[in-house]
C-alpha atoms as a PDB file:
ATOM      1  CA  UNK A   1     -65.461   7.049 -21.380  1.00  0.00           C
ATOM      2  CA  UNK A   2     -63.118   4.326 -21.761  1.00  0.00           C
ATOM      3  CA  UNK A   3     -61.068   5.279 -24.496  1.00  0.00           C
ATOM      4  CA  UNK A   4     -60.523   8.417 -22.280  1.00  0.00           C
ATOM      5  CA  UNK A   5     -59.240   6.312 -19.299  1.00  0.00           C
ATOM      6  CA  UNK A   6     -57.335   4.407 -21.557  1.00  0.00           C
ATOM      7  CA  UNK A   7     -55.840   7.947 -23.019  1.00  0.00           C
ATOM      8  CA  UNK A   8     -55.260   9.064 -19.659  1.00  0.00           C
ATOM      9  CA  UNK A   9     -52.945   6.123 -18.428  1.00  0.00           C
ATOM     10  CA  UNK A  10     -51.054   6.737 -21.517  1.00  0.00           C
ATOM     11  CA  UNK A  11     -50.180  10.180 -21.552  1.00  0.00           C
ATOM     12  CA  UNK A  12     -49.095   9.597 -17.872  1.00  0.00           C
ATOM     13  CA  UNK A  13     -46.919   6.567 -19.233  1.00  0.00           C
ATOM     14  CA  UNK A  14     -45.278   8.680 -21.935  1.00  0.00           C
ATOM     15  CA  UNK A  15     -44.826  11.950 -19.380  1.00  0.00           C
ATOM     16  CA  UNK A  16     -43.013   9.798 -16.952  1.00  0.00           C
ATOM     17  CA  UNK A  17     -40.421   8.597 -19.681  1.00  0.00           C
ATOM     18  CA  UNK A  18     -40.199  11.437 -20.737  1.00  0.00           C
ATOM     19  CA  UNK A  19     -38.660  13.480 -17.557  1.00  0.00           C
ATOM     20  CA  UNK A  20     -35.539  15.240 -17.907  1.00  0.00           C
ATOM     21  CA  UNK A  21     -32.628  12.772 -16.141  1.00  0.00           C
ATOM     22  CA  UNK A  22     -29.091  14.286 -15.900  1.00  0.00           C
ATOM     23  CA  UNK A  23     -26.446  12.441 -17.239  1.00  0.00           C
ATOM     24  CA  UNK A  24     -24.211  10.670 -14.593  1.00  0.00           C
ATOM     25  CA  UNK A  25     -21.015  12.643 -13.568  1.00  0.00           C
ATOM     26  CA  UNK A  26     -17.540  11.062 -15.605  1.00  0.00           C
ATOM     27  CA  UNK A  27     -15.579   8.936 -13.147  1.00  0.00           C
ATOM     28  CA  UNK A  28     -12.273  10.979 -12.664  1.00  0.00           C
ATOM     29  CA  UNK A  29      -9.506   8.881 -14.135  1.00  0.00           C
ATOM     30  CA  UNK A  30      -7.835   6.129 -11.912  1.00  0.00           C
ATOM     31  CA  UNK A  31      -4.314   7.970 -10.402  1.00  0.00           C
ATOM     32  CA  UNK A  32      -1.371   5.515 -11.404  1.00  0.00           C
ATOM     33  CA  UNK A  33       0.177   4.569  -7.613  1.00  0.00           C
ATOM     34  CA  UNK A  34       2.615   1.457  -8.381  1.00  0.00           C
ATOM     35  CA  UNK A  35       1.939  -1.019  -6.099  1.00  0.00           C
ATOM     36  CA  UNK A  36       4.768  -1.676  -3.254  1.00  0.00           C
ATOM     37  CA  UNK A  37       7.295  -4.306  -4.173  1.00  0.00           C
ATOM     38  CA  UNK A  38       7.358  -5.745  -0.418  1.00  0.00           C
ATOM     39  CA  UNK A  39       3.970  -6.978   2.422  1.00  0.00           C
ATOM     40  CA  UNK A  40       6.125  -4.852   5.281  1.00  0.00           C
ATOM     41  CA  UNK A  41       9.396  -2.777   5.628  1.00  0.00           C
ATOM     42  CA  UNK A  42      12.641  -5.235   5.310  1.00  0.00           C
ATOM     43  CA  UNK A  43      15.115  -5.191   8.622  1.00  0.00           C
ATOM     44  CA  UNK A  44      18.497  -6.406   7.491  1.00  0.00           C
ATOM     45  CA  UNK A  45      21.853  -6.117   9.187  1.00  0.00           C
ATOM     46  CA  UNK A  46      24.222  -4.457   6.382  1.00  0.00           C
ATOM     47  CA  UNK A  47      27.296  -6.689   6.090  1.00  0.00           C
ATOM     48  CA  UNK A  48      30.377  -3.957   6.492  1.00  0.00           C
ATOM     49  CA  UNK A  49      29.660  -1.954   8.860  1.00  0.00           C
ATOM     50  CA  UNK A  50      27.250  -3.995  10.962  1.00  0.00           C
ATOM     51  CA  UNK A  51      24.041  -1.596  11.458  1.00  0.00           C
ATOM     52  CA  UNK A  52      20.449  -2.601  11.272  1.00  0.00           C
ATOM     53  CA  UNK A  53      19.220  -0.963   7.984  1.00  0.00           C
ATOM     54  CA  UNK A  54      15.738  -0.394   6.954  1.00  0.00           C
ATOM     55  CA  UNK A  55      14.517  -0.672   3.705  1.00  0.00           C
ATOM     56  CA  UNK A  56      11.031   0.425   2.774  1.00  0.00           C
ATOM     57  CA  UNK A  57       8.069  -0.904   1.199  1.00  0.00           C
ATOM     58  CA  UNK A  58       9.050   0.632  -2.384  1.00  0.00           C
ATOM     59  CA  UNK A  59      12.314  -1.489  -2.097  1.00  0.00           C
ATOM     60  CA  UNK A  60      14.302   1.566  -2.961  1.00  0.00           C
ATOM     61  CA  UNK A  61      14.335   3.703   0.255  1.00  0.00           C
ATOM     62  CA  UNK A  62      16.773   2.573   3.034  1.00  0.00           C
ATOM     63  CA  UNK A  63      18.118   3.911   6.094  1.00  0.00           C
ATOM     64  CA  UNK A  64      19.926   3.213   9.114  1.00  0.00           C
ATOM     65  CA  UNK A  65      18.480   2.291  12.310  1.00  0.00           C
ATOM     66  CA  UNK A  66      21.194   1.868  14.713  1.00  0.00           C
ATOM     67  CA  UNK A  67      23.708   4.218  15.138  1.00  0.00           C
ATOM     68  CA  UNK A  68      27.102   2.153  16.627  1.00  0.00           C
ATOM     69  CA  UNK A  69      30.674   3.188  16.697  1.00  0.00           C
ATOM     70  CA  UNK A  70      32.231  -0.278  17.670  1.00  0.00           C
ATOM     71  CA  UNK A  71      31.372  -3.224  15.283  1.00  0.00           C
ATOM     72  CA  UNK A  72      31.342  -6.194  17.558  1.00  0.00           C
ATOM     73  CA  UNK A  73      32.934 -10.160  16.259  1.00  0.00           C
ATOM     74  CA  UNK A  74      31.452 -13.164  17.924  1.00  0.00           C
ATOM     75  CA  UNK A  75      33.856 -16.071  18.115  1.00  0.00           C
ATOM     76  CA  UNK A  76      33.402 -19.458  19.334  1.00  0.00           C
ATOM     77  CA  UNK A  77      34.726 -20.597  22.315  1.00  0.00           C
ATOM     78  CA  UNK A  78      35.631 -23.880  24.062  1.00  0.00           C
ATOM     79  CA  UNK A  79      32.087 -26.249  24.813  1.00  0.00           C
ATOM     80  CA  UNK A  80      30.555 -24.189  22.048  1.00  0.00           C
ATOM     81  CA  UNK A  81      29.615 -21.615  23.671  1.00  0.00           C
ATOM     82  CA  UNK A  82      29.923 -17.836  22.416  1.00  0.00           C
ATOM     83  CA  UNK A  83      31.826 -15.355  23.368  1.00  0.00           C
ATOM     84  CA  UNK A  84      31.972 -11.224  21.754  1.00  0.00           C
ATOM     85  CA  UNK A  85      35.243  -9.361  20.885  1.00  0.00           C
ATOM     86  CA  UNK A  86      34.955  -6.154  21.120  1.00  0.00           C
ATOM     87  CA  UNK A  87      36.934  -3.754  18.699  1.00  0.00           C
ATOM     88  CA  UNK A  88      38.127  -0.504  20.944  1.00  0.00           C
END
């Protein structure tokens, strides 16, 4: 009676390890996305004609902000103070 408790225990053992388990999908391959070259879009004031410029995260992509006709001058004047010259 024993041996057949004993057989019993081991054909459940060797049933159980012996189920059919499917083989685990294949991850799809990572996609290649190059990491952005700046934290946050750059503001910058381009130097000729005087218009706030945007240039993007990939550090490749700019464009213009402000749209002015007039480019303005500061100068200095007396006390330190500053005063605008407006082109016309």
């Amino acid at each position: 009676m024993r041996w057949m408790l004993v057989l019993f225990f081991v054909m459940i053992g060797v049933s159980g390890c012996q189920s059919a388990v499917e083989a685990p999908a294949p991850l799809p391959e990572p996609t290649s996305m190059p990491a952005p070259l700046l934290p946050a879009p750059l503001y910058f004031i381009e130097a000729d004609s005087g218009q706030l410029m945007r240039m993007e995260r990939d550090g490749a992509t700019i464009r213009q902000v402000t749209h002015e006709t007039a480019h303005r001058r500061v100068r200095r004047l007396a006390g330190g103070r500053r005063g605008r010259l407006h082109q016309r």
